[in-house]
Protein backbone atom coordinates (compact mmCIF):
# COMPACT_ATOMS: atom_id res chain seq x y z
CA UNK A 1 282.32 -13.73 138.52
CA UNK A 2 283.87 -17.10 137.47
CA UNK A 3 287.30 -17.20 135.74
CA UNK A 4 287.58 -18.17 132.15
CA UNK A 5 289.76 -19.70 130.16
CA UNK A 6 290.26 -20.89 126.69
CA UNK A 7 291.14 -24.64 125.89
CA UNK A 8 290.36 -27.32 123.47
CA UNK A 9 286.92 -28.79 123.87
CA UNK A 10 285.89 -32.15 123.09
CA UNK A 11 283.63 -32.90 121.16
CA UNK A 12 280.17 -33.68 122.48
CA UNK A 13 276.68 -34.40 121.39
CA UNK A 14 274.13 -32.70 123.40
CA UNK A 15 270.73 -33.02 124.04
CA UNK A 16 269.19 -29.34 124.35
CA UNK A 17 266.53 -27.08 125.51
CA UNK A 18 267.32 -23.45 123.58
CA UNK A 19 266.23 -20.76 126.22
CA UNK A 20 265.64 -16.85 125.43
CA UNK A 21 266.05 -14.80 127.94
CA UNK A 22 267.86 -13.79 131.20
CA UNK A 23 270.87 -16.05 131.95
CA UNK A 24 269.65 -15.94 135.84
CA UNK A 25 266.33 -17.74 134.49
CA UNK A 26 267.93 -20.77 132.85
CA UNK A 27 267.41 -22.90 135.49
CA UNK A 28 263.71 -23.21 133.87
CA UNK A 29 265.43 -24.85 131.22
CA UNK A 30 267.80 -27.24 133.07
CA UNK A 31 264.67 -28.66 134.73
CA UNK A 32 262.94 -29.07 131.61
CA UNK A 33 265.74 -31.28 130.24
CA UNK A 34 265.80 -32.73 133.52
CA UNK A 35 262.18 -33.89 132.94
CA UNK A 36 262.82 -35.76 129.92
CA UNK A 37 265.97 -37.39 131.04
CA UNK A 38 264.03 -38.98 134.20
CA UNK A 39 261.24 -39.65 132.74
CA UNK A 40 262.73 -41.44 129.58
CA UNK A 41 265.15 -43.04 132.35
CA UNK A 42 267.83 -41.30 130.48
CA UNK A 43 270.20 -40.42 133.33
CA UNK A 44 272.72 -43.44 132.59
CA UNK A 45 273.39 -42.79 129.33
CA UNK A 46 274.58 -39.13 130.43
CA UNK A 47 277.99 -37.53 129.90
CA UNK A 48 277.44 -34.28 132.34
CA UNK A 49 275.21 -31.16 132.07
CA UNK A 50 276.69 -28.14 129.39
CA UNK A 51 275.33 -24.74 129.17
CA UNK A 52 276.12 -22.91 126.44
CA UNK A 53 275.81 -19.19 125.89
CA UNK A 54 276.18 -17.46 122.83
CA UNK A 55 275.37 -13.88 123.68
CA UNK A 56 277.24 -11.16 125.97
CA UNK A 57 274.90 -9.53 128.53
CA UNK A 58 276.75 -6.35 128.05
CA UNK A 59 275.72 -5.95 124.64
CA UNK A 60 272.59 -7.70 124.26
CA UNK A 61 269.16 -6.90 125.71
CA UNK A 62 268.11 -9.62 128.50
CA UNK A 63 265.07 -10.47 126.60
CA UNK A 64 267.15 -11.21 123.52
CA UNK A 65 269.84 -13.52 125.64
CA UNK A 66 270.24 -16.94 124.02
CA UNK A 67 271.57 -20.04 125.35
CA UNK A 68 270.76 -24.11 125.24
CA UNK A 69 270.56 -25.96 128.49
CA UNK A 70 272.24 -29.58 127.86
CA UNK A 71 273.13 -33.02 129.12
CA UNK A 72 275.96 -34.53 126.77
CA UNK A 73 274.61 -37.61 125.54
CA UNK A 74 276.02 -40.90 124.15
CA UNK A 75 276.17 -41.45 120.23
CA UNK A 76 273.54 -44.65 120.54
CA UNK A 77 271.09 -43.04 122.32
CA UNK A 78 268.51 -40.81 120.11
CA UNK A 79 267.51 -37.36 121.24
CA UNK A 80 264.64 -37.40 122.95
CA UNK A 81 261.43 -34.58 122.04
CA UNK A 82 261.29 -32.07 122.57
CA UNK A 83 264.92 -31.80 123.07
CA UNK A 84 266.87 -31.37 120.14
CA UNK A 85 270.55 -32.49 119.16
CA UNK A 86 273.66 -29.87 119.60
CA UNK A 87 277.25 -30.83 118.72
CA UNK A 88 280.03 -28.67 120.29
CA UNK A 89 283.84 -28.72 120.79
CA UNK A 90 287.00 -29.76 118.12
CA UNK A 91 287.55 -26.25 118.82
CA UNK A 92 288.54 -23.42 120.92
CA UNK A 93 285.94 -22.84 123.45
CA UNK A 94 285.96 -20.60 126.35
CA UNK A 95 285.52 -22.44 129.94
């Protein structure tokens, strides 16, 4: 298990795959995005891959497990389909 703590995110406009499902089967996902960002010669214009996961496995069924598979992004570039646009931080986030 990885340690966690809480701190002050930036904020950070994300391009994003949602995924549904087992955390262990995100990697689907990150591939996915990966796709698009080579093929739309996106890579430059990234600011670092985000995964965010809004469910605890503990409580929630693995086929219910939700999460979006990201690349940060820079403000000028548009999101690219299928990938859609997520804005995080300004807040407390756990890391």
């Amino acid at each position: 298990m990885y340690g966690v703590k809480v701190e002050d995110a930036p904020k950070r406009r994300l391009a994003a795959m949602a995924h549904v499902g087992v955390y262990n089967d995100v990697s689907k996902s990150y591939e996915k995005v990966a796709a698009v960002f080579t093929t739309r010669d996106l890579w430059n214009h990234a600011r670092g891959m985000v995964g965010i996961y809004y469910d605890d496995p503990s409580t929630v069924p693995e086929a219910e497990l939700r999460s979006h598979d990201a690349v940060g992004l820079a403000d000028d570039v548009a999101i690219p389909d299928p990938l859609e646009e997520v804005l995080i931080g300004g807040n407390e986030s756990a890391v």
